[in-house]
Protein backbone atom coordinates (compact mmCIF):
# COMPACT_ATOMS: atom_id res chain seq x y z
CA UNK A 1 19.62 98.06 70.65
CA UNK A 2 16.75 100.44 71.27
CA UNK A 3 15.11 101.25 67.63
CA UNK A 4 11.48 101.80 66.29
CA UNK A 5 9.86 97.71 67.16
CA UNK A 6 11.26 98.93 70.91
CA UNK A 7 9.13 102.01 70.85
CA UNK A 8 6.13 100.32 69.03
CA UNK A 9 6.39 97.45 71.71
CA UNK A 10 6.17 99.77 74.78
CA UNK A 11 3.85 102.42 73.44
CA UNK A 12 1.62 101.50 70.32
CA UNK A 13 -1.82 101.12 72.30
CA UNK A 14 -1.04 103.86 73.74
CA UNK A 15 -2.63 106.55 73.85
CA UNK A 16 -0.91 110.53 73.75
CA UNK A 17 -0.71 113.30 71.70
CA UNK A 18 -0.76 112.88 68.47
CA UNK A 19 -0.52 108.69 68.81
CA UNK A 20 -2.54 107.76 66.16
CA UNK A 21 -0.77 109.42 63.75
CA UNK A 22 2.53 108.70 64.88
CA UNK A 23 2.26 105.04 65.25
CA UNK A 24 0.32 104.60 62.03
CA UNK A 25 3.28 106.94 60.31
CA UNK A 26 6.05 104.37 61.76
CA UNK A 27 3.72 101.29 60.53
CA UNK A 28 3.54 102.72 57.38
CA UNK A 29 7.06 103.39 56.89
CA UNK A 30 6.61 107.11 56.32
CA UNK A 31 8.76 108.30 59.50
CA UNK A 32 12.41 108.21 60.25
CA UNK A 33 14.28 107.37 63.69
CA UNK A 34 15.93 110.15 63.95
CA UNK A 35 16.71 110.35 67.90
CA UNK A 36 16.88 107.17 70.04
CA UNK A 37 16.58 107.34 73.90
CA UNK A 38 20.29 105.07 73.86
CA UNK A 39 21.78 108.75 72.07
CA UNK A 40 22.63 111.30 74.72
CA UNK A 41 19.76 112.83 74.65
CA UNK A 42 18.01 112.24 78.67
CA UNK A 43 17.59 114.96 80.65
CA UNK A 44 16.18 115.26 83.83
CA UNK A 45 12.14 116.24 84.34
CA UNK A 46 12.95 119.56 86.28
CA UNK A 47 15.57 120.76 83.34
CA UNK A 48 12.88 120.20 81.05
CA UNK A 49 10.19 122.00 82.74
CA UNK A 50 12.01 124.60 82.86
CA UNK A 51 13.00 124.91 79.46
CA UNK A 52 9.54 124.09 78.14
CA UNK A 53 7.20 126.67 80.44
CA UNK A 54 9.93 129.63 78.82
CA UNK A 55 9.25 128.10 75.55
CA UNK A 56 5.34 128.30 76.39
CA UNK A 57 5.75 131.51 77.04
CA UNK A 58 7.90 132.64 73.96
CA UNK A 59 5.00 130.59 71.57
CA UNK A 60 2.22 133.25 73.34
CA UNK A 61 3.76 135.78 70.80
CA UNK A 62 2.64 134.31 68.09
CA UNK A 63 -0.78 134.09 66.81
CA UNK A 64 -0.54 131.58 64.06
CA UNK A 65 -2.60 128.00 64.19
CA UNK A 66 0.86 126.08 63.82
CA UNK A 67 2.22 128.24 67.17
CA UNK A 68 -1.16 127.51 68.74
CA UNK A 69 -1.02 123.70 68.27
CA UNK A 70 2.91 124.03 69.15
CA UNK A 71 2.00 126.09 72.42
CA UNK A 72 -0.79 123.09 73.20
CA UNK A 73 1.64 120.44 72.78
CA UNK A 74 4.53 122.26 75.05
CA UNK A 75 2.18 123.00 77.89
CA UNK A 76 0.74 119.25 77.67
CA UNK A 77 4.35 118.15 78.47
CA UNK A 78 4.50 120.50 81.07
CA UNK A 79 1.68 119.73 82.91
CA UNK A 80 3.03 115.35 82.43
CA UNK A 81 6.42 116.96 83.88
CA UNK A 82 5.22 118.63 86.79
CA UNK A 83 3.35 114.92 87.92
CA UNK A 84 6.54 113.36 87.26
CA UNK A 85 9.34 112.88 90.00
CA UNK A 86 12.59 113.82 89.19
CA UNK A 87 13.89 111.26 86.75
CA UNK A 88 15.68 111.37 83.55
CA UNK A 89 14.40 111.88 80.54
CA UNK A 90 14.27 109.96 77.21
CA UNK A 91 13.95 111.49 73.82
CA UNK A 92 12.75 109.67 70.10
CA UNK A 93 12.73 112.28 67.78
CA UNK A 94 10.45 110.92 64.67
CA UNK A 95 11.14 112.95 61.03
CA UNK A 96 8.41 112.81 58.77
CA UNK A 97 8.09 114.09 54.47
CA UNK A 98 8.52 116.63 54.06
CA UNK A 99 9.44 118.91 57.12
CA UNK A 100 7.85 117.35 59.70
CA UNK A 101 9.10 116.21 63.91
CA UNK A 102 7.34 114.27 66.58
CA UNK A 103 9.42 114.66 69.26
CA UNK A 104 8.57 112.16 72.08
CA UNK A 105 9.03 112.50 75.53
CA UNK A 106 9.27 109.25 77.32
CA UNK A 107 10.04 108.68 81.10
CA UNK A 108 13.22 106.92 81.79
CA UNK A 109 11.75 104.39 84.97
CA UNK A 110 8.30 103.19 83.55
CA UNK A 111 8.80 104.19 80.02
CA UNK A 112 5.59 105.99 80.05
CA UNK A 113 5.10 108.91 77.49
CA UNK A 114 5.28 112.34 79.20
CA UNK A 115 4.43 113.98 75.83
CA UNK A 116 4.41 114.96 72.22
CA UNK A 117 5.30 117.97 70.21
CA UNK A 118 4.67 117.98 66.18
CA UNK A 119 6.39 120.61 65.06
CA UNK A 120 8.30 121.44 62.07
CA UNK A 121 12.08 121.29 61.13
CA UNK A 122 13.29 124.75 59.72
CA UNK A 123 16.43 123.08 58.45
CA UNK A 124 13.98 121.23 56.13
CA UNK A 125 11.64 124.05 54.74
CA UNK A 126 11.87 127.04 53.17
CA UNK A 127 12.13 130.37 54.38
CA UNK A 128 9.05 131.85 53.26
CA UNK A 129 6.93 128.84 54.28
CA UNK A 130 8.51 128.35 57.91
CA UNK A 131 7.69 132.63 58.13
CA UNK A 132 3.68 131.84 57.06
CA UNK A 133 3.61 129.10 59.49
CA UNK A 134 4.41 131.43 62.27
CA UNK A 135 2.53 134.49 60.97
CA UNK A 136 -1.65 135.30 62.31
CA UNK A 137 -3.88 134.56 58.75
């Protein structure tokens, strides 16, 4: 069964986007499992570049810090995709209080991280907070 000691074995001293406060999150028993790699969830690398350079794109529209740090995150995993060879996917998807994702990319062969997005769940906020986080100060 592939849970969170799995993904602390194979990746806590690592080092990625956002690591250190993922893995201190999951120590601390702040984050939920919310995605395992074992749900249907892989996709190959050249389905996700794809997807993630038009969502690169889309996030130049806005001007906010949150879309910024988004934007970084998605053209991170880009650039890890486009080193990769085509392989399939994996996928943890970490919830965090209150409205709060890391979604983590992991390589299906070597089970190396490909990347990390912190973003934030609109099913879990409000609509006049998820429009500030999107709108320039």
């Amino acid at each position: 069964m592939i849970d969170v000691e799995t993904f602390l074995k194979r990746h806590e001293e690592k080092r990625f986007r956002h690591s250190d406060e993922l893995i201190a999150c999951i120590k601390s028993g702040k984050c939920a499992l919310e995605i395992t790699p074992d749900s249907p969830a892989s996709v190959a690398t050249s389905h996700l570049l794809r997807t993630y350079r038009r969502r690169a794109e889309h996030l130049k529209q806005f001007g906010s810090l949150h879309a910024q740090d988004v934007r970084d995150d998605v053209v991170a995993l880009c650039d890890e995709l486009e080193k990769t060879s085509e392989e399939c996917v994996l996928l943890w998807m970490f919830s965090m209080p209150l409205h709060f994702d890391y979604s983590v990319f992991e390589g299906g062969r070597l089970h190396e991280i490909l990347g990390c997005i912190l973003g934030v769940d609109k099913r879990r906020i409000n609509e006049k907070d998820w429009e500030a986080l999107w709108k320039t100060a």
